[in-house]
Protein backbone atom coordinates (compact mmCIF):
# COMPACT_ATOMS: atom_id res chain seq x y z
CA UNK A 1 -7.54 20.58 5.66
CA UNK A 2 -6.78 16.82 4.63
CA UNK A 3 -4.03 15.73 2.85
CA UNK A 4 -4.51 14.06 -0.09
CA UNK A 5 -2.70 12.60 -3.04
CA UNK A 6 -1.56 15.05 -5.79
CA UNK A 7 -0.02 11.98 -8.01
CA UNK A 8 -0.34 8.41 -7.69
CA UNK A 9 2.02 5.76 -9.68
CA UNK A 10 2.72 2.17 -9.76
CA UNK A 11 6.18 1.96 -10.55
CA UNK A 12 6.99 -1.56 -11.75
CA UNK A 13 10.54 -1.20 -11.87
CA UNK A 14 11.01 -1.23 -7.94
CA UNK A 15 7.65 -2.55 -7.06
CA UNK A 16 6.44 0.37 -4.93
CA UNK A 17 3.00 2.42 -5.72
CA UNK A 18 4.36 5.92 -5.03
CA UNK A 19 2.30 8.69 -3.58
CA UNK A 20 3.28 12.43 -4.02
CA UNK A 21 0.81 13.96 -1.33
CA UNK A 22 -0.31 17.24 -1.19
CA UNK A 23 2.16 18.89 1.77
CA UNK A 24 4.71 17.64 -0.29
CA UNK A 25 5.74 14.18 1.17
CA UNK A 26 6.28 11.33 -0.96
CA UNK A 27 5.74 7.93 0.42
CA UNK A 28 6.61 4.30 -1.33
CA UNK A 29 5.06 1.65 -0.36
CA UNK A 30 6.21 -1.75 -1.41
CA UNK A 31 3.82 -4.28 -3.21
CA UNK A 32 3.45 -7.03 -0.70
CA UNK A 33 3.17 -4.55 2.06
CA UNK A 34 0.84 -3.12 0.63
CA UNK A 35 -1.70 -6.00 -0.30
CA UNK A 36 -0.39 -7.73 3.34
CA UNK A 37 -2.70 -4.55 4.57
CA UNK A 38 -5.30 -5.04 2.38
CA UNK A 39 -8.22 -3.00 4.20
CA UNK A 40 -11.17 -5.29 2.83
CA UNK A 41 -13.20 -7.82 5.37
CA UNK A 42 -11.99 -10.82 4.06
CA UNK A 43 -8.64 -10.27 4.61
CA UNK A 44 -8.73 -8.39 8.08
CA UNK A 45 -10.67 -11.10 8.82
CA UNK A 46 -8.41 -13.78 8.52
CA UNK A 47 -4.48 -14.62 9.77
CA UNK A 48 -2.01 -12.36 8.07
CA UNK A 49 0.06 -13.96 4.84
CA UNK A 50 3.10 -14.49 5.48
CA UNK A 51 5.58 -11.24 5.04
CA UNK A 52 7.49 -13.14 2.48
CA UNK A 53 8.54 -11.77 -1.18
CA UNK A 54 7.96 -12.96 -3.95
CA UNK A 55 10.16 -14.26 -6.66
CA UNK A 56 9.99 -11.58 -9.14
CA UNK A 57 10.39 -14.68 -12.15
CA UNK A 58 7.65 -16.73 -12.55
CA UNK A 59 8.11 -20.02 -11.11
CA UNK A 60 5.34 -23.12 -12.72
CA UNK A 61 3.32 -19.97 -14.06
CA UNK A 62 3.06 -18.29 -10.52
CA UNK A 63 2.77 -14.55 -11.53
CA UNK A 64 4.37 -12.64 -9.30
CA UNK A 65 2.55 -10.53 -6.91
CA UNK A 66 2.00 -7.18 -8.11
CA UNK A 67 -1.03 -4.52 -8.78
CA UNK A 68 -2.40 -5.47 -12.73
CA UNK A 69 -4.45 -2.12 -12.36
CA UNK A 70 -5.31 0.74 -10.23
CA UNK A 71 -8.56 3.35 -10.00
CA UNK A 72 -9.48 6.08 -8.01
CA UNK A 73 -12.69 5.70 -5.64
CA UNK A 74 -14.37 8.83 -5.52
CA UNK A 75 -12.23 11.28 -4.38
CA UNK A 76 -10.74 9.45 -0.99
CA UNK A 77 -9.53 6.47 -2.34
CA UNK A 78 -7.73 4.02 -4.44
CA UNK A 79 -8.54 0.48 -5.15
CA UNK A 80 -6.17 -2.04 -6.20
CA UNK A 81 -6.20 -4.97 -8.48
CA UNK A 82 -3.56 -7.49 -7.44
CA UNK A 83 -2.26 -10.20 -9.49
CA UNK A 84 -3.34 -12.64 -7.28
CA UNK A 85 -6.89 -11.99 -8.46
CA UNK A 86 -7.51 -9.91 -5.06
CA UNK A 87 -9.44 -6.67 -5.80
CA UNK A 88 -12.10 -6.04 -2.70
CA UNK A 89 -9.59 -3.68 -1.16
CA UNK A 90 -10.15 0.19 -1.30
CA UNK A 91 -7.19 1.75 0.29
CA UNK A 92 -8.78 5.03 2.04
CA UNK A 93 -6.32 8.13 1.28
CA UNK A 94 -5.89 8.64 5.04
CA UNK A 95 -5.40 4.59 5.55
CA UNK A 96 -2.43 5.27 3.18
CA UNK A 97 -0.52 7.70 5.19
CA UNK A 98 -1.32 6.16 8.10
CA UNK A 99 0.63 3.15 6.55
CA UNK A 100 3.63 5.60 4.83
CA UNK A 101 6.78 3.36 5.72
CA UNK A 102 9.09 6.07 5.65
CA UNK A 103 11.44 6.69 8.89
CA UNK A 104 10.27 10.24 9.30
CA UNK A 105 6.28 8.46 9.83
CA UNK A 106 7.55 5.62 11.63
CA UNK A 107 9.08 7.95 14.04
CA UNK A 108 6.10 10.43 14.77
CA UNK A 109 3.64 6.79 15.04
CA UNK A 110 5.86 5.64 17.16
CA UNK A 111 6.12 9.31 19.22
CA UNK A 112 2.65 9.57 18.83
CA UNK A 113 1.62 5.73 20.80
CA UNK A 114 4.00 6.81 23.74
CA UNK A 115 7.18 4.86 22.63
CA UNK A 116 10.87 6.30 21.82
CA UNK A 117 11.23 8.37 18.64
């Protein structure tokens, strides 16, 4: 059976989209990771931004990066509408927890492609 999301929220205040999926585990995933793995061609295409943050106060009406919306795609995934005016990106529901940051997910990856847990 596939996991999938049971509750999906951006939550401004710490700039993470938070995903409650459905065996229970909750994953947080920061804004500019996320849109730094944007899934879409043009940006898998192309060299990486740079992992930098941005200033969360506007500097010479720079906005700072964050989602301005959110929908689901059918029923497998989400897209997101960044405030850089990026939108192409539909973030699979697997894709997602493939990306979960967490330790416990960085550990089994890591497990899982041979290295040390």
């Amino acid at each position: 059976m596939a996991i999938t999301p049971k509750k999906i929220k951006l939550a401004a205040g710490d700039n993470t989209l938070s995903v409650e999926w459905s065996d229970g585990h909750v994953s947080a995933y920061p804004y500019r990771f996320l849109r730094d793995k944007c899934p879409c061609a043009t940006c898998t295409d192309a060299a990486p931004p740079p992992a930098t943050e941005f200033s969360p106060f506007p500097i010479l009406g720079v906005k700072p990066l964050k989602p301005e919306s959110a929908e689901l795609v059918g029923r497998y995934a989400v897209q997101i509408h960044w405030s850089d005016n990026h939108s192409s990106g539909i973030y699979a529901f697997e894709y997602l927890r493939e990306l979960c940051p967490c330790a416990e997910c960085m550990a089994q990856r890591a497990v899982s492609a041979g290295g040390p847990p």
